[in-house]
Structure formats: structure tokens, C-alpha cells
C-alpha atoms as a PDB file:
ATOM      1  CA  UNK A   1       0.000   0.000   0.000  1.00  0.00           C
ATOM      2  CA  UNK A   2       1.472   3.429  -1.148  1.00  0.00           C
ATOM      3  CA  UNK A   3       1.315   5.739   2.470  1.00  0.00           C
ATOM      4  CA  UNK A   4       2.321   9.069   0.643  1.00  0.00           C
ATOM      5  CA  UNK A   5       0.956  12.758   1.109  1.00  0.00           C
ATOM      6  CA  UNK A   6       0.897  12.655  -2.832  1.00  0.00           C
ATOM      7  CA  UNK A   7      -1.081   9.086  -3.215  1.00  0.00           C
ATOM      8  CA  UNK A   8      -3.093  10.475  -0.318  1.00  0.00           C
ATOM      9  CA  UNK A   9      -4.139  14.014  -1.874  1.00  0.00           C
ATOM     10  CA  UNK A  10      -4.917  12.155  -5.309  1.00  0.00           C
ATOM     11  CA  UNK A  11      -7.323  10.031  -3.697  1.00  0.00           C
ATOM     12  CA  UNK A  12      -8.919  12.694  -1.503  1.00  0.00           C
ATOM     13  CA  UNK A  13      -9.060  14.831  -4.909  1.00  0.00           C
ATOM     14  CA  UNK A  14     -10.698  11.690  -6.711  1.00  0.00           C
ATOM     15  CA  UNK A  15     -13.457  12.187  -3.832  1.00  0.00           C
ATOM     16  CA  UNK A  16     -14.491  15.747  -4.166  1.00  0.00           C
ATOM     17  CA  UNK A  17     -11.627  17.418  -1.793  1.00  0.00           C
ATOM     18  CA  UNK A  18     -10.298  20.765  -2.554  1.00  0.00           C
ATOM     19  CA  UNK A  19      -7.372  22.034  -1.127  1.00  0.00           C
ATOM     20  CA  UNK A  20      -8.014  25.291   0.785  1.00  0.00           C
ATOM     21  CA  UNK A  21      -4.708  26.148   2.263  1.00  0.00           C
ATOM     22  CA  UNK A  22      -1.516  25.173   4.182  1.00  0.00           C
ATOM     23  CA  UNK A  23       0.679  26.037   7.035  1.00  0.00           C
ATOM     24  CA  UNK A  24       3.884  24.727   7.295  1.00  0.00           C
ATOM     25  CA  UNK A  25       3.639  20.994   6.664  1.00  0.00           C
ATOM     26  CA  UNK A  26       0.338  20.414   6.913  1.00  0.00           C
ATOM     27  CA  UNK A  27      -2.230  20.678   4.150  1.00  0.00           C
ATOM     28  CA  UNK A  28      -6.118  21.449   4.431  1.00  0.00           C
ATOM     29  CA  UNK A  29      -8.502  19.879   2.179  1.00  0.00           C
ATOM     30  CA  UNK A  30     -12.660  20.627   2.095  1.00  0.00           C
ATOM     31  CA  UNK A  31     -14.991  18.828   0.394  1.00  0.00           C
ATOM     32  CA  UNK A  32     -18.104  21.116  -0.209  1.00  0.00           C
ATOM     33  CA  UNK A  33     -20.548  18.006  -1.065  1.00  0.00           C
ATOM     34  CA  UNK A  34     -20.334  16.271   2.241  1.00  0.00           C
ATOM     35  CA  UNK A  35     -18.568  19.469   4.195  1.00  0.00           C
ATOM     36  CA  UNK A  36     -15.779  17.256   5.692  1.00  0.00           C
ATOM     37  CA  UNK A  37     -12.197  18.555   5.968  1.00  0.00           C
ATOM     38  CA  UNK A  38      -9.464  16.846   6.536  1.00  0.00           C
ATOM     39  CA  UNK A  39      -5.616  17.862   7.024  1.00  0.00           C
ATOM     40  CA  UNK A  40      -2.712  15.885   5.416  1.00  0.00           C
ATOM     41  CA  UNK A  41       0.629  15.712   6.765  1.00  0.00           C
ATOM     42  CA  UNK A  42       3.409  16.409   3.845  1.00  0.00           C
ATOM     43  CA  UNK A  43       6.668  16.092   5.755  1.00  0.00           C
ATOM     44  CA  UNK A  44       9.089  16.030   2.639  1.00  0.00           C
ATOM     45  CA  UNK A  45       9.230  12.855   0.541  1.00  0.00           C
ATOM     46  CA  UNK A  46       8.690  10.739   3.948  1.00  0.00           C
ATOM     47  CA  UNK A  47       5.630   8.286   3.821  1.00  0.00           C
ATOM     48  CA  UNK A  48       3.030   8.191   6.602  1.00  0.00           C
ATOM     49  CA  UNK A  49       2.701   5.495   9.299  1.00  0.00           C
ATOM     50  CA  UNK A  50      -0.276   2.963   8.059  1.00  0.00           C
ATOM     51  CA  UNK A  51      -2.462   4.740  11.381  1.00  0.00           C
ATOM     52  CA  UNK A  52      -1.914   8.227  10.211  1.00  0.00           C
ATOM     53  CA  UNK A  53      -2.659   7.198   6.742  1.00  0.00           C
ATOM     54  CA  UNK A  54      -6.292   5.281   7.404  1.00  0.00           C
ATOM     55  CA  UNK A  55      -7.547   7.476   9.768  1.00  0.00           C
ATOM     56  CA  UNK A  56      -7.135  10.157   7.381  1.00  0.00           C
ATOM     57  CA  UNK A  57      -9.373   8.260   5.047  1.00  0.00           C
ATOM     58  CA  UNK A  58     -12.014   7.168   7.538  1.00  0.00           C
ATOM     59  CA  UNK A  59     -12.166  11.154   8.619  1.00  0.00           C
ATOM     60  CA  UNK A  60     -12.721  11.900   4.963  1.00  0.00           C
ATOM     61  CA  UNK A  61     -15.416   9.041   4.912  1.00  0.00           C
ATOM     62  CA  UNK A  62     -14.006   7.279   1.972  1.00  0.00           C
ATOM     63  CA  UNK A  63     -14.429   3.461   2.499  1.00  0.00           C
ATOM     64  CA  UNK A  64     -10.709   1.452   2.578  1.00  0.00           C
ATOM     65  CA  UNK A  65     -11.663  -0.787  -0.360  1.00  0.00           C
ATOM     66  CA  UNK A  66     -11.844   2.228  -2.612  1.00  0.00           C
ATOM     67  CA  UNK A  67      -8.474   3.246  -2.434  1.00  0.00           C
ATOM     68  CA  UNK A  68      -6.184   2.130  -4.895  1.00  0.00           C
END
């Protein structure tokens, strides 16, 4: 399983998300439909740990078996 910001934001992007700003590391991404927002950790070219990464999705509501 890919655990990057990048694969990450593509799949939150895929969903409706729309990146609204940043500070420092740490992205912010709204998605107007179902008016959830989530904030991604991008910490250089450094993957997240497997938590960080599905709790992420499950805050976005985007089921596991969709990502890919």
C-alpha cells in the first residue's frame, strides 16, 4: 500500500476534496458536497505510518476498499 501525502491528496481529490490552504507541513482539504475537511501531513518525501494514513481516510469518509 502506497502511504504518501501525494497518493493520499490524489485520492482525496478523486473524492471531491479541494485544497483550501496550508501552514507549514500540513495541508487542508474541504470537500463542499459532504462538508468534511481533513488535514494531510506532507513532511518532505517521507511516507506516513499505516495509522496516520487510514484514519485520514475514515475522517474523509471514503471506504478502505476504494483506495487504490
Amino acid at each position: 500500500m502506497n502511504q504518501s501525502p501525494k497518493h493520499l491528496i490524489k485520492i482525496l481529490e478523486d473524492n471531491g476534496f479541494i485544497f483550501k490552504r496550508s501552514k507549514g507541513s500540513h495541508q487542508l482539504f474541504h470537500n463542499p458536497n459532504t462538508n468534511k475537511t481533513v488535514i494531510v501531513p506532507v513532511h518532505g518525501g517521507k511516507d506516513m505510518k499505516k495509522g496516520t494514513f487510514l484514519a485520514i481516510i475514515k475522517q474523509a469518509g471514503i471506504e478502505k476498499n476504494n483506495i487504490d
